[in-house]
Protein backbone atom coordinates (compact mmCIF):
# COMPACT_ATOMS: atom_id res chain seq x y z
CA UNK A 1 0.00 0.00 0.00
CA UNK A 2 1.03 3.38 -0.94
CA UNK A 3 0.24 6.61 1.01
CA UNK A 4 0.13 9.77 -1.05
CA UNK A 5 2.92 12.52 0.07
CA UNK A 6 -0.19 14.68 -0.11
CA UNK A 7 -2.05 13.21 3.15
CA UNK A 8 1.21 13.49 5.30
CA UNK A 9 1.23 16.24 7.81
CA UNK A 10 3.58 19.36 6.53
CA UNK A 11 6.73 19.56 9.01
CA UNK A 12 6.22 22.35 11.30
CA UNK A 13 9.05 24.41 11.88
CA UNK A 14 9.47 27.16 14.64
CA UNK A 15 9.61 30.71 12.94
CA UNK A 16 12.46 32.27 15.50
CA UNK A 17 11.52 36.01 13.34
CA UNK A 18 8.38 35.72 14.41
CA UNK A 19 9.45 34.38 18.17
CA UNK A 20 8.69 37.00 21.02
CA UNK A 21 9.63 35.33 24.74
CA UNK A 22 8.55 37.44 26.93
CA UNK A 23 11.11 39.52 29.56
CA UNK A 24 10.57 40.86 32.66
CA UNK A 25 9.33 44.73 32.73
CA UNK A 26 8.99 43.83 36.44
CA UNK A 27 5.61 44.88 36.96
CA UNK A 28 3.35 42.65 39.58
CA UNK A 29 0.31 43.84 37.54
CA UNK A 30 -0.56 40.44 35.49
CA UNK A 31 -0.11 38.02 38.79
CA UNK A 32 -2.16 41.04 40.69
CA UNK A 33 -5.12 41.04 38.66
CA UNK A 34 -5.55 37.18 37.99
CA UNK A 35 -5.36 37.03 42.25
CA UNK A 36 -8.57 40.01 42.89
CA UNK A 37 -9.77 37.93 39.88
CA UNK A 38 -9.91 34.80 41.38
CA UNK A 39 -11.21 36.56 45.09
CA UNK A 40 -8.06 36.38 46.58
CA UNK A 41 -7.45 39.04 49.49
CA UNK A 42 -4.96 41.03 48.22
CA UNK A 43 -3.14 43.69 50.75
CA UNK A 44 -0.68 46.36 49.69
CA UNK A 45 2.29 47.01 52.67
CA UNK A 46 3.44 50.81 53.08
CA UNK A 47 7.21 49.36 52.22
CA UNK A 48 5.56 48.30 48.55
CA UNK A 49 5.21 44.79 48.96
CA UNK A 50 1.79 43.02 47.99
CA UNK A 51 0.53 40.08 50.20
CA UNK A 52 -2.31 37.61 48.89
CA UNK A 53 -4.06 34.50 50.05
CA UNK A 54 -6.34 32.35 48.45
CA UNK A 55 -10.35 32.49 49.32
CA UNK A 56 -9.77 29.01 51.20
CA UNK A 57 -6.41 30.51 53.25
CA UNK A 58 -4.20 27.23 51.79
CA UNK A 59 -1.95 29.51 49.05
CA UNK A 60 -0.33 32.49 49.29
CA UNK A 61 1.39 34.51 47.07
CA UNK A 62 4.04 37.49 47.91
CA UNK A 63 5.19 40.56 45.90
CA UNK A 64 8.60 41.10 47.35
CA UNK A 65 9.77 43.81 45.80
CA UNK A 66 11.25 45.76 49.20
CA UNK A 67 11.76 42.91 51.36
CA UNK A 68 15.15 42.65 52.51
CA UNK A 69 15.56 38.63 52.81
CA UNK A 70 13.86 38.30 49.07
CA UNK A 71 16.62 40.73 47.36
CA UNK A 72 19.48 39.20 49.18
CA UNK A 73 18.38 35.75 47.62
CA UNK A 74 17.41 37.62 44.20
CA UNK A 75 13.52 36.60 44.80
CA UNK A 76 10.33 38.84 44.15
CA UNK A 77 7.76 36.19 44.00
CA UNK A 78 7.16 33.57 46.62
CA UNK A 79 4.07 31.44 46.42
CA UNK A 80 3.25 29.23 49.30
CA UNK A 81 0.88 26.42 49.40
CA UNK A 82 -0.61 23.84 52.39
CA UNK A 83 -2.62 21.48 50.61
CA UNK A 84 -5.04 19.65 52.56
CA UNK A 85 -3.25 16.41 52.37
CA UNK A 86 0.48 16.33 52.16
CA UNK A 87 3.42 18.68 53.15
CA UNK A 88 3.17 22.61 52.52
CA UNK A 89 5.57 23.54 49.52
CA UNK A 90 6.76 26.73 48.05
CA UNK A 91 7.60 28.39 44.79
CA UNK A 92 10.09 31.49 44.35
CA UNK A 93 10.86 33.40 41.08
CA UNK A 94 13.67 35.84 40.76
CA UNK A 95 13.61 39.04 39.36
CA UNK A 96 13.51 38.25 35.76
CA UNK A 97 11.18 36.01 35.87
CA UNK A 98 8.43 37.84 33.83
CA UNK A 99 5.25 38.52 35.33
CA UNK A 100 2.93 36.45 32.96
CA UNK A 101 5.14 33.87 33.50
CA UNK A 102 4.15 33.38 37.40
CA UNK A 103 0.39 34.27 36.66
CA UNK A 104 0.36 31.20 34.37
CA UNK A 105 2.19 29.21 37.26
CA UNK A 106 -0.33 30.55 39.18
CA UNK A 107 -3.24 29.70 37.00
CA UNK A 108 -2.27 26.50 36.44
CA UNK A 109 -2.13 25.77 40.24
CA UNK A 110 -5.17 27.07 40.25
CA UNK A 111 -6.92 24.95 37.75
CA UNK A 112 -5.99 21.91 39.39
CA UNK A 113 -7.52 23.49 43.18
């Protein structure tokens, strides 16, 4: 049996022109809104830091931009979580870790609450 080159799939090949990763601009706004999205309590600290926590109080997620102990270690984003079975865990991003980047971290943890 023969299969006509014609019903093969084309080879897809990555366009790297066309490729725009994204970079940090290192603005919280994108993890910010997807949190008061989702319901989360969301509270701004006169030192610029953000703190949230999820509507159930088992995740929390830190904008660290003036906290001492986060720029010593290079981290603005922590993101805690207790499940209800299991071990807590966290999650810290550095500074050039772009914003959209955590908020689909976050999203995705999220999806699977």
């Amino acid at each position: 049996m023969s299969t006509s080159t014609t019903l093969l799939p084309a080879t897809a090949r990555p366009v790297t022109e066309a490729c725009g990763w994204l970079s940090s601009d290192h603005c919280a706004t994108p993890v910010l809104d997807l949190l008061k999205t989702l319901g989360w309590s969301v509270v701004d600290t006169p030192e610029a830091n953000v703190h949230a926590t999820s509507p159930d109080g088992r995740a929390y997620v830190g904008w660290l931009p003036e906290d001492p102990d986060a720029w010593q270690r290079r981290v603005v984003w922590r993101v805690r979580v207790q499940p209800t079975e299991g071990g807590p865990w966290e999650q810290e991003f550095g500074f050039d870790t772009p914003a959209e980047a955590v908020a689909g971290f976050i999203a995705a943890l999220v999806a699977h609450h």
